[in-house]
C-alpha atoms as a PDB file:
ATOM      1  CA  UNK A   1      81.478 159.243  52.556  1.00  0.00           C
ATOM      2  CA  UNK A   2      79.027 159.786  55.495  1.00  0.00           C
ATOM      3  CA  UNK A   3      75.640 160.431  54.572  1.00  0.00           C
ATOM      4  CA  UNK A   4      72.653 158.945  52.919  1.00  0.00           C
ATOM      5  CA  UNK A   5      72.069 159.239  49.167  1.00  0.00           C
ATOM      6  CA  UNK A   6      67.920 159.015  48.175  1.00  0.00           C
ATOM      7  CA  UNK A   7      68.429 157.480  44.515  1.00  0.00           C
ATOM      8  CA  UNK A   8      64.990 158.662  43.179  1.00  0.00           C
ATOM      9  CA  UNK A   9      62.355 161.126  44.465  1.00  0.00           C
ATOM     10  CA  UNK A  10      60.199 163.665  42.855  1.00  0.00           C
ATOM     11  CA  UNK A  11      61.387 166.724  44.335  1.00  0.00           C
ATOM     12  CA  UNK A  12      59.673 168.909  41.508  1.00  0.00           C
ATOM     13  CA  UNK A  13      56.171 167.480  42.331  1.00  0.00           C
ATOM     14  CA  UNK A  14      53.759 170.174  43.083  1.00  0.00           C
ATOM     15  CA  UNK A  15      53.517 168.924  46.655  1.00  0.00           C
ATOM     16  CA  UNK A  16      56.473 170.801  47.457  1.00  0.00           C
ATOM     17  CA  UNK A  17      56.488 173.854  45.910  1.00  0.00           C
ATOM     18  CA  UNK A  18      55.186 175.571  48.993  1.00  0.00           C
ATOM     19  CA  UNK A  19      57.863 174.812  51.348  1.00  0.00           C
ATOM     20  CA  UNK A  20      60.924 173.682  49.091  1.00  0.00           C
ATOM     21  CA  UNK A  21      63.853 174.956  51.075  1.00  0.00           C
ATOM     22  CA  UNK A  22      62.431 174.021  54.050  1.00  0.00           C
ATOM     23  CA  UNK A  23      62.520 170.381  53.049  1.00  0.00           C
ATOM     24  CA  UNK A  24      66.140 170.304  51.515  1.00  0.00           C
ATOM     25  CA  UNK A  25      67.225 171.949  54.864  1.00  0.00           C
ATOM     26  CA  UNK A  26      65.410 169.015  56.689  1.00  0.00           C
ATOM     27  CA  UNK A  27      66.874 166.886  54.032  1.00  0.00           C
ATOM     28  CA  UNK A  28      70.196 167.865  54.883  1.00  0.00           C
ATOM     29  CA  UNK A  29      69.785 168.024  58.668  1.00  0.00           C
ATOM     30  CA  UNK A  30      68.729 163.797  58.384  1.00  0.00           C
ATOM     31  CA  UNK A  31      71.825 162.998  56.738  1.00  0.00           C
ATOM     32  CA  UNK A  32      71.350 163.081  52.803  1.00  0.00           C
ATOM     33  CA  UNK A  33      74.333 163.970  50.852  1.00  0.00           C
ATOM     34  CA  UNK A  34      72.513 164.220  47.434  1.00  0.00           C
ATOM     35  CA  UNK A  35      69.074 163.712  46.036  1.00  0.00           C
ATOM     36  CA  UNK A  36      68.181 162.169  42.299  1.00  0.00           C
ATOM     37  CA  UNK A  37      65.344 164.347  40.890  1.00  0.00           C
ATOM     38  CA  UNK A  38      63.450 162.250  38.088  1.00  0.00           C
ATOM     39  CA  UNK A  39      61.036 163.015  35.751  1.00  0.00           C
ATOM     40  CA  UNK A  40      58.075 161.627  34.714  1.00  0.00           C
ATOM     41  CA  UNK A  41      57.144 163.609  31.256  1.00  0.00           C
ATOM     42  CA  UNK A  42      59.088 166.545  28.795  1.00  0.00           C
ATOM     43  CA  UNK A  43      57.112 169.302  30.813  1.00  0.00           C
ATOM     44  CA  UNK A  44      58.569 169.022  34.130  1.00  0.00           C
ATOM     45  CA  UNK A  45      62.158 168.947  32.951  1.00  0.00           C
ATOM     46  CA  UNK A  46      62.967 172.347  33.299  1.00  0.00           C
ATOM     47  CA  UNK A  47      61.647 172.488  36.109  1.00  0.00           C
ATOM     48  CA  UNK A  48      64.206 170.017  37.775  1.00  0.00           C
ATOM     49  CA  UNK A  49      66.559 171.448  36.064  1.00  0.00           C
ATOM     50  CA  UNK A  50      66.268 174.701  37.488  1.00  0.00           C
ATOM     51  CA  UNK A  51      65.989 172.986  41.189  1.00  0.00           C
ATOM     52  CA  UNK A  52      69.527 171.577  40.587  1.00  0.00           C
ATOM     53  CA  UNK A  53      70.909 174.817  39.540  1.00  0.00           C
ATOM     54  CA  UNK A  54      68.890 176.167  42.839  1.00  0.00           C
ATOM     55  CA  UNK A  55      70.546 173.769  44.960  1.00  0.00           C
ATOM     56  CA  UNK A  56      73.866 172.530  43.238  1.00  0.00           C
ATOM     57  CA  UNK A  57      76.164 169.870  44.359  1.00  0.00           C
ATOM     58  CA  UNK A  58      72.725 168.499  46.151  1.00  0.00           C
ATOM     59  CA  UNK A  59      69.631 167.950  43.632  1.00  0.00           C
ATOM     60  CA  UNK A  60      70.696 166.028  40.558  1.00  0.00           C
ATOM     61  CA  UNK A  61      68.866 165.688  37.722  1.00  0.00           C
ATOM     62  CA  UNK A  62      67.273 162.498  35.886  1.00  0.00           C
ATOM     63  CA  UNK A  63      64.991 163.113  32.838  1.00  0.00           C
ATOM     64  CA  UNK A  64      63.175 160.292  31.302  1.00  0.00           C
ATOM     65  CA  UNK A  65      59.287 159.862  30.265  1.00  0.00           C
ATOM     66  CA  UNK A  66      57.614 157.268  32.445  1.00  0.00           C
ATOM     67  CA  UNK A  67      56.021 154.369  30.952  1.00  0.00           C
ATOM     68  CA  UNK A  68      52.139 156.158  32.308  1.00  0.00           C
ATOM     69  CA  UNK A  69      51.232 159.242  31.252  1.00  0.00           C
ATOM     70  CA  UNK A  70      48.662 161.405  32.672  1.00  0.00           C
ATOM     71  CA  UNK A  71      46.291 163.083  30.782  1.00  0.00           C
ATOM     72  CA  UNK A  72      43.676 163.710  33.711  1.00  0.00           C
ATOM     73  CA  UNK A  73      43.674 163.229  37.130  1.00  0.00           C
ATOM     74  CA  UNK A  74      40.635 160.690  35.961  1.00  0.00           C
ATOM     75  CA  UNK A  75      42.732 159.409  33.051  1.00  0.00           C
ATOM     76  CA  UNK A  76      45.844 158.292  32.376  1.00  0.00           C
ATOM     77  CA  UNK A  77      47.508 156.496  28.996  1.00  0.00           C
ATOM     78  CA  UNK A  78      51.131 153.907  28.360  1.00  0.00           C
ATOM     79  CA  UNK A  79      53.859 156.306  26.968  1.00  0.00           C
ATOM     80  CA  UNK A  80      54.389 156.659  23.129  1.00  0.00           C
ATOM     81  CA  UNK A  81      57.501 157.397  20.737  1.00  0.00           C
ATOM     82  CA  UNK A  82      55.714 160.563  20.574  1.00  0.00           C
ATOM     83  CA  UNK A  83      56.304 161.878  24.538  1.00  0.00           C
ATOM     84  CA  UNK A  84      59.896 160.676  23.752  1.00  0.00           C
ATOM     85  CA  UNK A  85      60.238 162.819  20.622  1.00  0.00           C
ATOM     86  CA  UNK A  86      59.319 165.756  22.974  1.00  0.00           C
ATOM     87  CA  UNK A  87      61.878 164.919  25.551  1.00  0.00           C
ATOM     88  CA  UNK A  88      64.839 164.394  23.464  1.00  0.00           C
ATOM     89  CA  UNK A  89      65.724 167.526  22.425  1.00  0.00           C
ATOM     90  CA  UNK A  90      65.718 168.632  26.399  1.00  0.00           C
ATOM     91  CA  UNK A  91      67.844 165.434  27.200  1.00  0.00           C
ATOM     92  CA  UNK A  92      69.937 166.581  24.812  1.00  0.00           C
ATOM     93  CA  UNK A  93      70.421 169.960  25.784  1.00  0.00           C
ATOM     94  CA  UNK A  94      70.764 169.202  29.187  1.00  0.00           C
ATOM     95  CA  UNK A  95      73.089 165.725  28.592  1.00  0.00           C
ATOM     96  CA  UNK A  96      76.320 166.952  30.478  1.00  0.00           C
ATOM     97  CA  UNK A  97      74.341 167.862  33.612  1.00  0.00           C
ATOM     98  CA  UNK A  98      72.315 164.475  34.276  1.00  0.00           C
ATOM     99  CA  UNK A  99      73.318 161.293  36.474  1.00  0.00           C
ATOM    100  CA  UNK A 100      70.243 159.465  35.144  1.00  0.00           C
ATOM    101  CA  UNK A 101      67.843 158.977  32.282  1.00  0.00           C
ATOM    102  CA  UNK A 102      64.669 158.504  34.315  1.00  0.00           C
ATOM    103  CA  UNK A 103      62.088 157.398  35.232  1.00  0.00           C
ATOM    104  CA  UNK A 104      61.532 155.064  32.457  1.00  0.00           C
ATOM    105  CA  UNK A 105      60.239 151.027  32.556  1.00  0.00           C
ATOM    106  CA  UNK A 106      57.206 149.112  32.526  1.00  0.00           C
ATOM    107  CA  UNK A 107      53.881 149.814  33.810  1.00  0.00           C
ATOM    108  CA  UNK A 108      51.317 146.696  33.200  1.00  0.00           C
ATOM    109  CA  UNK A 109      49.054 147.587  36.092  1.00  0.00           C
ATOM    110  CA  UNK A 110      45.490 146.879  34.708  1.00  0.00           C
ATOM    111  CA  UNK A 111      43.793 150.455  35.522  1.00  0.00           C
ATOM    112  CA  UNK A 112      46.510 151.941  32.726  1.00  0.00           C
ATOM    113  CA  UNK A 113      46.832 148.967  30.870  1.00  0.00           C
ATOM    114  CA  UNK A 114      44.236 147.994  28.607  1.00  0.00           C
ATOM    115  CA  UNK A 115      45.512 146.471  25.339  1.00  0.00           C
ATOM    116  CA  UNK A 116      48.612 144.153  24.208  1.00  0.00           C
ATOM    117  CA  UNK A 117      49.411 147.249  22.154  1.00  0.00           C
ATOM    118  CA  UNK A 118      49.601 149.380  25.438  1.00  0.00           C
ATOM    119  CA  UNK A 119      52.257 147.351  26.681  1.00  0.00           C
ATOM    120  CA  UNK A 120      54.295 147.155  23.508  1.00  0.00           C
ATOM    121  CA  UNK A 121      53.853 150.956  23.290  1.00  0.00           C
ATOM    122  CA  UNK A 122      55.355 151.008  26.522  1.00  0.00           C
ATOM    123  CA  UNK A 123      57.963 148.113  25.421  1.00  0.00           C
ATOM    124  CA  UNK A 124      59.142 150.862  22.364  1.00  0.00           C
ATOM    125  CA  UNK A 125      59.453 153.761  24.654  1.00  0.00           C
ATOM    126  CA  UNK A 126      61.912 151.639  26.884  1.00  0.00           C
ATOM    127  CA  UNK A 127      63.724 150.190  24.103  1.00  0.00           C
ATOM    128  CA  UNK A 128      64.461 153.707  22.897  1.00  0.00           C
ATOM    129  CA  UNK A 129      65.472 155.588  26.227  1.00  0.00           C
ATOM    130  CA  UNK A 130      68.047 152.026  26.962  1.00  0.00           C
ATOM    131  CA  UNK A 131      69.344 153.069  23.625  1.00  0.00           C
ATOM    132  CA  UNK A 132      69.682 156.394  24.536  1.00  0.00           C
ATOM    133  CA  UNK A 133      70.962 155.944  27.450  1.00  0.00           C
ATOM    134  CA  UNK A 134      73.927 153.625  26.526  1.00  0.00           C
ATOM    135  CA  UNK A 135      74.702 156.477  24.010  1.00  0.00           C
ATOM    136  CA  UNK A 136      74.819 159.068  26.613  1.00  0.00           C
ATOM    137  CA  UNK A 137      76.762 156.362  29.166  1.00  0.00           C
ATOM    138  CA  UNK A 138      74.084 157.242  31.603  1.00  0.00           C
ATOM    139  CA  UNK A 139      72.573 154.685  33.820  1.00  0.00           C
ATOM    140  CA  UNK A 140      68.673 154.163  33.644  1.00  0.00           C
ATOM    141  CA  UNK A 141      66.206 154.731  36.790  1.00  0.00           C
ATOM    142  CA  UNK A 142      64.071 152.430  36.251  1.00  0.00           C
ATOM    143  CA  UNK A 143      60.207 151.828  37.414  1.00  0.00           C
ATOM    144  CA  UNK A 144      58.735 148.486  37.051  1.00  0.00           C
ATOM    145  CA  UNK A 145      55.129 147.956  38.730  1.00  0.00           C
ATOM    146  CA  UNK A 146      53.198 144.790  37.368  1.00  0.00           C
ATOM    147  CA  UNK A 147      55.777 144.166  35.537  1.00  0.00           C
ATOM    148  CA  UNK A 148      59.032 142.991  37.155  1.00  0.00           C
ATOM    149  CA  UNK A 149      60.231 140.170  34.606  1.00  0.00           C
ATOM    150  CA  UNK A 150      59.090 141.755  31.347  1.00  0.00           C
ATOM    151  CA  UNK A 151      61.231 144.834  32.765  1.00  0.00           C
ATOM    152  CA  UNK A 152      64.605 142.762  33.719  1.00  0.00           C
ATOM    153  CA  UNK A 153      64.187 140.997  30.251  1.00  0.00           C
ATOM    154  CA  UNK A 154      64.037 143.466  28.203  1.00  0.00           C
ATOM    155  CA  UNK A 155      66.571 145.590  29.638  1.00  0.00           C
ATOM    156  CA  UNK A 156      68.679 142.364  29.496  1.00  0.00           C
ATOM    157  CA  UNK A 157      68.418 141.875  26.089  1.00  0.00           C
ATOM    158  CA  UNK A 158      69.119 145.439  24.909  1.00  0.00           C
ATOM    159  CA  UNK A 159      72.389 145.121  26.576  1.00  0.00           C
ATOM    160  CA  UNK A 160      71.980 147.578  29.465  1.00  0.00           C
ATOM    161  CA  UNK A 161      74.627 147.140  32.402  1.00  0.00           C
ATOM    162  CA  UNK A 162      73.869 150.024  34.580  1.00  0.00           C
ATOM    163  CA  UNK A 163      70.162 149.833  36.291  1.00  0.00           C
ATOM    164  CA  UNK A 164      68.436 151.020  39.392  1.00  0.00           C
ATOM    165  CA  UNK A 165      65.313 149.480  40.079  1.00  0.00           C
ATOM    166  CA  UNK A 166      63.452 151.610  42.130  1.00  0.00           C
ATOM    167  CA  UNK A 167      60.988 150.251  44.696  1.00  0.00           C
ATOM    168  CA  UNK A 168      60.821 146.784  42.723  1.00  0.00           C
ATOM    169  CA  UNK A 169      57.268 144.988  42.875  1.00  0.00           C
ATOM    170  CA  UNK A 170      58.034 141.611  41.354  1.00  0.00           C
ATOM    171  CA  UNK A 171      59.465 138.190  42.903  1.00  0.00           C
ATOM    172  CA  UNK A 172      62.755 137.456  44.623  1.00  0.00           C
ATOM    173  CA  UNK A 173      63.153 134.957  42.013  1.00  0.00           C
ATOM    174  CA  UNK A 174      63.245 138.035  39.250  1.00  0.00           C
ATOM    175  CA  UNK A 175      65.420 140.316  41.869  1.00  0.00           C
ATOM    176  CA  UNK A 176      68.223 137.632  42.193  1.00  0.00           C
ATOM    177  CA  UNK A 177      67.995 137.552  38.182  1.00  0.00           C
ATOM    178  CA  UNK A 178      68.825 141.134  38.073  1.00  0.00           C
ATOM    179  CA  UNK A 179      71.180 141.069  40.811  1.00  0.00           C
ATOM    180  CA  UNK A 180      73.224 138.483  38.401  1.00  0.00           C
ATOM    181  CA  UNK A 181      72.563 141.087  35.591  1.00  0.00           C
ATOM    182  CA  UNK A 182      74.485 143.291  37.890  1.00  0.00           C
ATOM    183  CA  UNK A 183      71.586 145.806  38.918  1.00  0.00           C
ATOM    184  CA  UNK A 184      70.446 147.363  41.794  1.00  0.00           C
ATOM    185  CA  UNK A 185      67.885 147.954  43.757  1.00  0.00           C
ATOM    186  CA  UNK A 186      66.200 151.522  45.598  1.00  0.00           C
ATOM    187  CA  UNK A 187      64.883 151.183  49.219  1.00  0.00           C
ATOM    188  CA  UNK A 188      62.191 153.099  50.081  1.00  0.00           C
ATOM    189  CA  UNK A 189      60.378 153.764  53.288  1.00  0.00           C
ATOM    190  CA  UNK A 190      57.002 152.667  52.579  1.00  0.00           C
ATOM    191  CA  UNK A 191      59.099 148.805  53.210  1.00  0.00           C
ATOM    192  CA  UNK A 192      57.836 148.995  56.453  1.00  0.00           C
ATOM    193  CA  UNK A 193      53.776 148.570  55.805  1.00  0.00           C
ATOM    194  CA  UNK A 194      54.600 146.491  52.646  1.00  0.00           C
ATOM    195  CA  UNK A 195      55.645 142.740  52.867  1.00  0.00           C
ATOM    196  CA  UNK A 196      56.743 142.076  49.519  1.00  0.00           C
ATOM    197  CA  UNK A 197      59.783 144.320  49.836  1.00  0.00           C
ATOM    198  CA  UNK A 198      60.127 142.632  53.505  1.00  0.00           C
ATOM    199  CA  UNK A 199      60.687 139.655  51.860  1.00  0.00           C
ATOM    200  CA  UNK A 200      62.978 141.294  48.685  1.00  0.00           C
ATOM    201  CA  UNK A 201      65.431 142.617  51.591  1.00  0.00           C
ATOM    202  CA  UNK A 202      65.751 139.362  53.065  1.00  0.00           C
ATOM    203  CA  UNK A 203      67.032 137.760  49.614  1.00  0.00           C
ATOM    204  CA  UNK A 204      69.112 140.728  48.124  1.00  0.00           C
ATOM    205  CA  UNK A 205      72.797 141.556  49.412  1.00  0.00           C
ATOM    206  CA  UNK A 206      73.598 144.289  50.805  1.00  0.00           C
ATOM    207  CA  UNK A 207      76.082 144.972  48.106  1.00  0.00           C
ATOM    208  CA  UNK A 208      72.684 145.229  45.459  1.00  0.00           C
ATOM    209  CA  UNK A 209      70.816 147.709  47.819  1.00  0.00           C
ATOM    210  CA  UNK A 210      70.683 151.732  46.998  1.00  0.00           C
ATOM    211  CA  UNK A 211      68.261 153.697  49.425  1.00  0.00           C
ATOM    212  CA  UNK A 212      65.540 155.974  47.829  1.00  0.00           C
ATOM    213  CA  UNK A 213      62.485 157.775  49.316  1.00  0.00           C
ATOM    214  CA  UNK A 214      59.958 158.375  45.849  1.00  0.00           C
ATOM    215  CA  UNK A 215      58.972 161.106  47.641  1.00  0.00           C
ATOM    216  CA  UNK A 216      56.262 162.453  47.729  1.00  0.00           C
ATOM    217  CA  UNK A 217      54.981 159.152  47.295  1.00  0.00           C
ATOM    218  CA  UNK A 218      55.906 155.386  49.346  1.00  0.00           C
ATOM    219  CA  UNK A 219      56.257 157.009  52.922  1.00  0.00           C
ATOM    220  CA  UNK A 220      56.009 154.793  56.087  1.00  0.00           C
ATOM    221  CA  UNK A 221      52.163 156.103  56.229  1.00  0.00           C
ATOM    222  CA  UNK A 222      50.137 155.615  53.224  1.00  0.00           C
ATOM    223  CA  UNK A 223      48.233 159.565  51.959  1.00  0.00           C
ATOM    224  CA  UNK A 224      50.956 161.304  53.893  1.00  0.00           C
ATOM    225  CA  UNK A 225      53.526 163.067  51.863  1.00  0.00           C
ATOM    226  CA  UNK A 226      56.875 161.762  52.140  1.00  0.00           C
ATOM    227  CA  UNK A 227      60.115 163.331  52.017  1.00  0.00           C
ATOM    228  CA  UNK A 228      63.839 162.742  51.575  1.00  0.00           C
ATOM    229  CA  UNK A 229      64.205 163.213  55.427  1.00  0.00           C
ATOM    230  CA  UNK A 230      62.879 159.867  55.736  1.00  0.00           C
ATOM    231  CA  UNK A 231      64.944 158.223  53.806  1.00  0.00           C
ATOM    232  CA  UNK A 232      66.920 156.935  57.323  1.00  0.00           C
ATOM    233  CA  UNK A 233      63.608 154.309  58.068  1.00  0.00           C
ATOM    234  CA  UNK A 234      64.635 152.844  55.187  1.00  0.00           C
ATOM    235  CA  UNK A 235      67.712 152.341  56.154  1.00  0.00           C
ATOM    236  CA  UNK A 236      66.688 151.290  59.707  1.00  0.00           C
ATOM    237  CA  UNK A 237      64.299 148.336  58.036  1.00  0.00           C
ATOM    238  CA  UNK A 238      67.202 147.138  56.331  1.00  0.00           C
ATOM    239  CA  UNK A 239      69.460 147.463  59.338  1.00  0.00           C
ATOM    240  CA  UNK A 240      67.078 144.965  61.261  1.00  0.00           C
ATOM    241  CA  UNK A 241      66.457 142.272  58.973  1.00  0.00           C
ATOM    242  CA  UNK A 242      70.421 142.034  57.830  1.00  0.00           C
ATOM    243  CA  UNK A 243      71.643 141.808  61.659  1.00  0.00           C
ATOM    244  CA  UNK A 244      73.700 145.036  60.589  1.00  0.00           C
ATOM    245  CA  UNK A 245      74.432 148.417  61.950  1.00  0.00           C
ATOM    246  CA  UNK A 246      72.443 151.448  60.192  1.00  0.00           C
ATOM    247  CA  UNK A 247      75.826 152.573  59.824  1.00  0.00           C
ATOM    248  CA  UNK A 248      77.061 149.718  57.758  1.00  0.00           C
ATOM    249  CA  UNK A 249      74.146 149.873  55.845  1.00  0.00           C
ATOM    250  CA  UNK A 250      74.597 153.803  54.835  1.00  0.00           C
ATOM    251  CA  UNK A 251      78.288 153.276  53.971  1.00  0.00           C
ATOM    252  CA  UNK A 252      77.055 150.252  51.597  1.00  0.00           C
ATOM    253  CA  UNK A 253      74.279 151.710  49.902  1.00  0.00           C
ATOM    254  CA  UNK A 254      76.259 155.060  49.358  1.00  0.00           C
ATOM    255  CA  UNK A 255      79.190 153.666  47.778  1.00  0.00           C
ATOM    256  CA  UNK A 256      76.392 151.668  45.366  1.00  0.00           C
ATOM    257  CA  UNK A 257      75.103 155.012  44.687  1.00  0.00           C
ATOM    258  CA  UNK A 258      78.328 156.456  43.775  1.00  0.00           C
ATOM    259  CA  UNK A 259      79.170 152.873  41.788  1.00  0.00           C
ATOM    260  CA  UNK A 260      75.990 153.259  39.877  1.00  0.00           C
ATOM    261  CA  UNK A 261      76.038 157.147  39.126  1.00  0.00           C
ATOM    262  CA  UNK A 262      79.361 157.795  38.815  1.00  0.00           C
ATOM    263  CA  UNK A 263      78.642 161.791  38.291  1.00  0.00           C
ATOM    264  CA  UNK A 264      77.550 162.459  41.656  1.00  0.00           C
ATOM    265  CA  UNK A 265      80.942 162.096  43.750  1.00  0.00           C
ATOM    266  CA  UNK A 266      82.791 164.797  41.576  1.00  0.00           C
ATOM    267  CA  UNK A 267      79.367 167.306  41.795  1.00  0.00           C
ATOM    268  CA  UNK A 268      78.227 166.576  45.362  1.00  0.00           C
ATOM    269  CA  UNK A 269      78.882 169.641  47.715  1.00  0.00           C
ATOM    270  CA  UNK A 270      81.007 167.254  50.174  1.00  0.00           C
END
């Protein structure tokens, strides 16, 4: 299949709602075959939702609460069994249409996190959307900043076989664990200003990677919104430091997209 799949944006973020169709056109026109939509809280998932219906067989939706929630743009608190409770019934209304629960993880960066009971609220809400997940034989999108090997253990010991770590912060050391655990990892843009994911290409096979563009967020310039459309200088990044064709790495990274979310190849408008 020719064509780039980005494995986790936020297409329903308010920075596009302007000009929406102009970037899925200019997604389209740079080579993406599909884009996974995923959520961050219970009120945006109708939202995403109703952008997959907009654009079938090319948005796809992944709902999920994130392990930060924002209550201001000044203030911001871990997750609780409480934002899950409000998401369920939507997940489970919406269960035959997803290719993801997501985003879900850990968050332990010290501006959010402020207490050992932060991080085991966090720890619950995981715990119950792996559950959930294994239930609904989705795989998980997963986000794991500060907090790389609590992440891979715990979704290790609740069983969970189909992962995407998306624009992983932690050691190569925790990487190759996961990459044992059979998980992959998202690719996103922003690997050309940062070193640590440098470094994570070098040690991760090709046959691990999945390409992804968090837009609007991790572009190759830091404050400028990204979109899917540049999902190809991740690809290029990867391409150089593997010794391999951008070519070679699209087919690879597609077919791990299609391995990982097996609901996409029957849906996608190709």
């Amino acid at each position: 299949m020719h064509g780039f799949i980005d494995c986790h944006c936020h297409i329903s973020a308010g920075d596009f709602d302007e000009d929406i169709e102009t970037v899925i056109e200019s997604s389209k026109r740079a080579g993406l075959l599909a884009l996974l939509a995923v959520a961050e809280h219970a009120g945006e998932f109708d939202k995403i939702i109703a952008l997959s219906q907009r654009f079938p067989g090319f948005v796809f939706p992944c709902l999920g609460v994130h392990p930060v929630q924002e209550v201001s743009s000044e203030r911001h608190r871990s997750a609780s069994l409480q934002d899950v409770d409000a998401a369920l019934p939507i997940i489970e209304k919406y269960r035959e249409q997803l290719v993801a629960i997501g985003e879900v993880g850990l968050d332990f960066t010290p501006r959010y996190v402020k207490s050992q009971s932060d991080k085991e609220s966090q720890r619950q809400v995981l715990v119950c959307q792996s559950r959930l997940a294994k239930e609904l034989d989705l795989p998980l999108n997963v986000h794991s900043r500060s907090a790389g090997r609590p992440t891979v253990q715990l979704l290790k010991e609740q069983g969970v076989e189909k992962v995407l770590l998306h624009a992983f912060d932690g050691k190569a050391s925790v990487a190759m664990e996961a990459v044992q655990a059979g998980y992959y990892f998202s690719i996103p843009p922003s690997v050309i200003r940062s070193e640590q994911k440098q470094k994570l290409i070098k040690q991760l096979p090709l046959e691990s990677m999945c390409l992804e563009t968090d837009s609007p967020a991790l572009g190759p310039e830091k404050q400028v919104r990204n979109e899917p459309r540049n999902i190809r200088i991740a690809a290029e990044y990867i391409s150089h430091i593997k010794g391999v064709s951008v070519e070679k790495v699209m087919e690879a990274t597609t077919e791990n997209a299609l391995r990982l979310f097996p609901r996409l190849k029957s849906a996608m408008e190709v």
